[in-house]
Protein backbone atom coordinates (compact mmCIF):
# COMPACT_ATOMS: atom_id res chain seq x y z
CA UNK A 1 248.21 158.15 58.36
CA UNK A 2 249.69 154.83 59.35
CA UNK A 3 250.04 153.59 62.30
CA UNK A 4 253.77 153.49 62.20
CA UNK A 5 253.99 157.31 61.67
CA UNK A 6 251.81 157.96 64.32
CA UNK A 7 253.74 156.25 66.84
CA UNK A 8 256.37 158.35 65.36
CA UNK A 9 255.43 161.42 66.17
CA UNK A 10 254.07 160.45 69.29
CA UNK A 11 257.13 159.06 70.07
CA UNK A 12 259.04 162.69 69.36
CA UNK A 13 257.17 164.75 70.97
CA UNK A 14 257.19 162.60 74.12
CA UNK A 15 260.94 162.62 73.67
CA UNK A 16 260.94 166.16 73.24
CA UNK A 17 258.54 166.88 76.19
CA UNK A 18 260.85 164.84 78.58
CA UNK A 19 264.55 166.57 77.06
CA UNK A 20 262.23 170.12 77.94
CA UNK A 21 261.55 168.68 81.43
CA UNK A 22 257.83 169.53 81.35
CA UNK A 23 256.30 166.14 80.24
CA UNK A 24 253.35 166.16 82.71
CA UNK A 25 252.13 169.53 81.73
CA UNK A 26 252.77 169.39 78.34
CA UNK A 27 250.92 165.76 78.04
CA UNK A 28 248.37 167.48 80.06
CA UNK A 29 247.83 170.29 77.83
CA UNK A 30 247.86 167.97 74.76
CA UNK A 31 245.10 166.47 75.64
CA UNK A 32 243.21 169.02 76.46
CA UNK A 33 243.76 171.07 72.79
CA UNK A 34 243.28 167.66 71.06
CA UNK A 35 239.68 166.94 73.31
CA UNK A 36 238.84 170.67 71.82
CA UNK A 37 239.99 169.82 68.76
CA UNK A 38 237.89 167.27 67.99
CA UNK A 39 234.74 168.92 70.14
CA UNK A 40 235.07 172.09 67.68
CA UNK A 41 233.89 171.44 63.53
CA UNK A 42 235.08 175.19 62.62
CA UNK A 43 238.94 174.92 64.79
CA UNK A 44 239.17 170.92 62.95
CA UNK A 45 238.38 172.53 60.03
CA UNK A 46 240.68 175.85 59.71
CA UNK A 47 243.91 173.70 61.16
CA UNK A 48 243.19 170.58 57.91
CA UNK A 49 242.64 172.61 54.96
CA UNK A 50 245.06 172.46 52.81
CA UNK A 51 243.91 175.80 50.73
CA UNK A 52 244.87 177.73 54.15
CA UNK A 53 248.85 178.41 54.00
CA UNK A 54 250.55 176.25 56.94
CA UNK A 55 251.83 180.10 57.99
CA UNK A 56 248.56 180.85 59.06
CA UNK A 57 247.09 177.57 60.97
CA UNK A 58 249.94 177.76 62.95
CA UNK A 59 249.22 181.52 63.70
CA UNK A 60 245.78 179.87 64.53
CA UNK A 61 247.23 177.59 67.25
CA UNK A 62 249.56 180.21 68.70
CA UNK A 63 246.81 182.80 69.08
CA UNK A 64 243.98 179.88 70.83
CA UNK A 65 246.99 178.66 72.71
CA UNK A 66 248.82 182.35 73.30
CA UNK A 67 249.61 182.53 77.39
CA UNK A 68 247.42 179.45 78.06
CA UNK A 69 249.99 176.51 77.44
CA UNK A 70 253.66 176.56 77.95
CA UNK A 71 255.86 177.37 75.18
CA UNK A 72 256.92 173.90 74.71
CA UNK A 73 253.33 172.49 73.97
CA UNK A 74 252.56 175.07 71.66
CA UNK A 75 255.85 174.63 69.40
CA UNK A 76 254.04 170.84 69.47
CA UNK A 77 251.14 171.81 67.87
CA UNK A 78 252.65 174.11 65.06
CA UNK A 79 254.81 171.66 64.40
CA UNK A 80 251.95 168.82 63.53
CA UNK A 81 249.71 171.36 61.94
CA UNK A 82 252.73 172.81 60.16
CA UNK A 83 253.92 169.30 58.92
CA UNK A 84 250.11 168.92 56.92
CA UNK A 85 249.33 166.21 59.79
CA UNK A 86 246.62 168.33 61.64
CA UNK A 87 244.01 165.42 60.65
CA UNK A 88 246.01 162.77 62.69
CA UNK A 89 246.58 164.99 65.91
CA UNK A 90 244.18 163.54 67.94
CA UNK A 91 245.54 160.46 67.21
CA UNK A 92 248.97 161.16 67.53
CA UNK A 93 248.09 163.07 71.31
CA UNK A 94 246.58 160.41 72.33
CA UNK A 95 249.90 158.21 71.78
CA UNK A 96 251.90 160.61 73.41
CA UNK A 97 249.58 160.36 76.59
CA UNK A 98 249.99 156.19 76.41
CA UNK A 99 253.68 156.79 76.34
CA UNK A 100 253.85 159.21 78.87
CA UNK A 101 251.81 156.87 80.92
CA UNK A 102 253.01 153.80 80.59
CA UNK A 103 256.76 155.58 81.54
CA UNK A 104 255.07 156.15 84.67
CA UNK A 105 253.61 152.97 85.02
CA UNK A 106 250.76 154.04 84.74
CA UNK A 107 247.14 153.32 82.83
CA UNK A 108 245.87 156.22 80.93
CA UNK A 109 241.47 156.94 82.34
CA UNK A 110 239.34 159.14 80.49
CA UNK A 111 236.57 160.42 82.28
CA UNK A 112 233.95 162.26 80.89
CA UNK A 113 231.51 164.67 83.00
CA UNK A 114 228.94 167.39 82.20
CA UNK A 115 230.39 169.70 84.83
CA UNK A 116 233.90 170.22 86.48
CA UNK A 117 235.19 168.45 88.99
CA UNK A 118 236.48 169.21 92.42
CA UNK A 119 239.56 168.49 93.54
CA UNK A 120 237.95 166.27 96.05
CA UNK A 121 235.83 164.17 93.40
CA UNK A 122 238.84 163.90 91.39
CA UNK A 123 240.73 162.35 93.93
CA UNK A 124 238.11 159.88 95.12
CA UNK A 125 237.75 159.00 91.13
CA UNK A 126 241.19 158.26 90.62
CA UNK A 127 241.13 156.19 93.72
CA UNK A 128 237.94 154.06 92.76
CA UNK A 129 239.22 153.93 89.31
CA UNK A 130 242.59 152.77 90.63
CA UNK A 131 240.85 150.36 92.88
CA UNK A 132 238.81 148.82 89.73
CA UNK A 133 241.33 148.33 87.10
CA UNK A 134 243.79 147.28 89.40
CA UNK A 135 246.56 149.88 88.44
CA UNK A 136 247.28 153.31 89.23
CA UNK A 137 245.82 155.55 86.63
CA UNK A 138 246.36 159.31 85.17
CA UNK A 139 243.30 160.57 85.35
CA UNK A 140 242.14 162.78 82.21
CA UNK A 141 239.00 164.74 82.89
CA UNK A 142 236.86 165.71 79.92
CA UNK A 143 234.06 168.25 80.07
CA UNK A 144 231.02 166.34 78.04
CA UNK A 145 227.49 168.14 78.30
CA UNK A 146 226.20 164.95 76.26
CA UNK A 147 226.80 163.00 79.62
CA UNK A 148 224.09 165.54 81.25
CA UNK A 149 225.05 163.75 84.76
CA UNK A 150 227.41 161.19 86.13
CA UNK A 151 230.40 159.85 84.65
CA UNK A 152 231.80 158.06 81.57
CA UNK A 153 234.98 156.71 82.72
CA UNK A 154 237.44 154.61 79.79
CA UNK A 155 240.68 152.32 81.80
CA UNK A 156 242.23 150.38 78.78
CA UNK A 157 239.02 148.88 77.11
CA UNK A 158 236.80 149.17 80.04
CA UNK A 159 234.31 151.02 79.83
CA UNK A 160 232.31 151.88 82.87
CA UNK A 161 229.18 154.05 81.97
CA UNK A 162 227.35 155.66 85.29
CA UNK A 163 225.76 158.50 83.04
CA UNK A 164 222.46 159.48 83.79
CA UNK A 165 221.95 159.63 79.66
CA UNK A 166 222.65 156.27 79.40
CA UNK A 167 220.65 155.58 82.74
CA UNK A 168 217.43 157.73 80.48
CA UNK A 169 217.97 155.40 77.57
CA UNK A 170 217.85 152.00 79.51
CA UNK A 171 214.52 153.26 81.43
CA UNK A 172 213.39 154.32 77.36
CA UNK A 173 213.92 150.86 76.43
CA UNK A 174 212.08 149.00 79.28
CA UNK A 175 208.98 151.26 78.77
């Protein structure tokens, strides 16, 4: 899908979000289905093809999503699965999270750990990540078992890798 339309949708459902009063959460949750989204082969799958009526991938999304997201976020999703644009809603989430952002003046970081995070941790992150890039960030924490230890954090296009994988592959190299 273009460019163009993405924005567009982004751009409604951020509206939408913010008329509902629940942009935070909904942005929050967003994220999080999209990340799972695009972790999953078999959920990417059901919610794309085209031979599966758009009555029944949106069942699919109401019954993952069912008490776990507010009502808002899931009428989201159906309606980007229902519209046949289930390919681009990664994409399209991860505008709506810029644009929720940047209303906040704020810079979207995507972290990615092997384990949860404490409260704590999460706190001194955003800090240090805040100190580094110079601007206050919205911290979005993703549960990666590839990382195996550390962190993976993206600000903008910096990338600052402190993974223990990526620690294992330098030490590879030199030997």
């Amino acid at each position: 899908m273009s460019d163009a339309r993405i924005e567009g949708y982004a751009r409604a459902l951020f509206e939408i979000a913010r008329a509902e009063g629940n942009l935070d959460e909904v942005e929050d949750e967003l994220f999080r289905f999209a990340r799972s989204y695009e972790s999953s082969d078999a959920l990417r799958s059901a919610l794309t093809d085209d031979m599966v009526p758009a009555e029944r991938r949106q069942a699919i999304v109401e019954s993952l999503l069912g008490d776990k997201a507010t009502a808002t976020t899931m009428q989201l999703v159906t309606m980007v699965i229902g519209s046949g644009r289930g390919r681009d809603l990664p994409e399209i989430i991860d505008s709506l999270v810029a644009r929720a952002s940047a209303s906040k003046d704020l810079a979207v970081a995507e972290v990615r750990t092997a384990v949860a995070l404490s409260e704590d941790q999460v706190s001194r992150l955003k800090a240090a990540l805040t100190n580094s890039s110079g601007h206050e960030v919205n911290l979005k924490v993703v549960i990666d078992p590839t990382v195996i230890g550390g962190v993976v954090a993206t600000v903008g296009d910096s990338v600052i890798d402190g993974s223990v994988r990526t620690r294992l592959d330098q030490l590879k190299s030199r030997l």
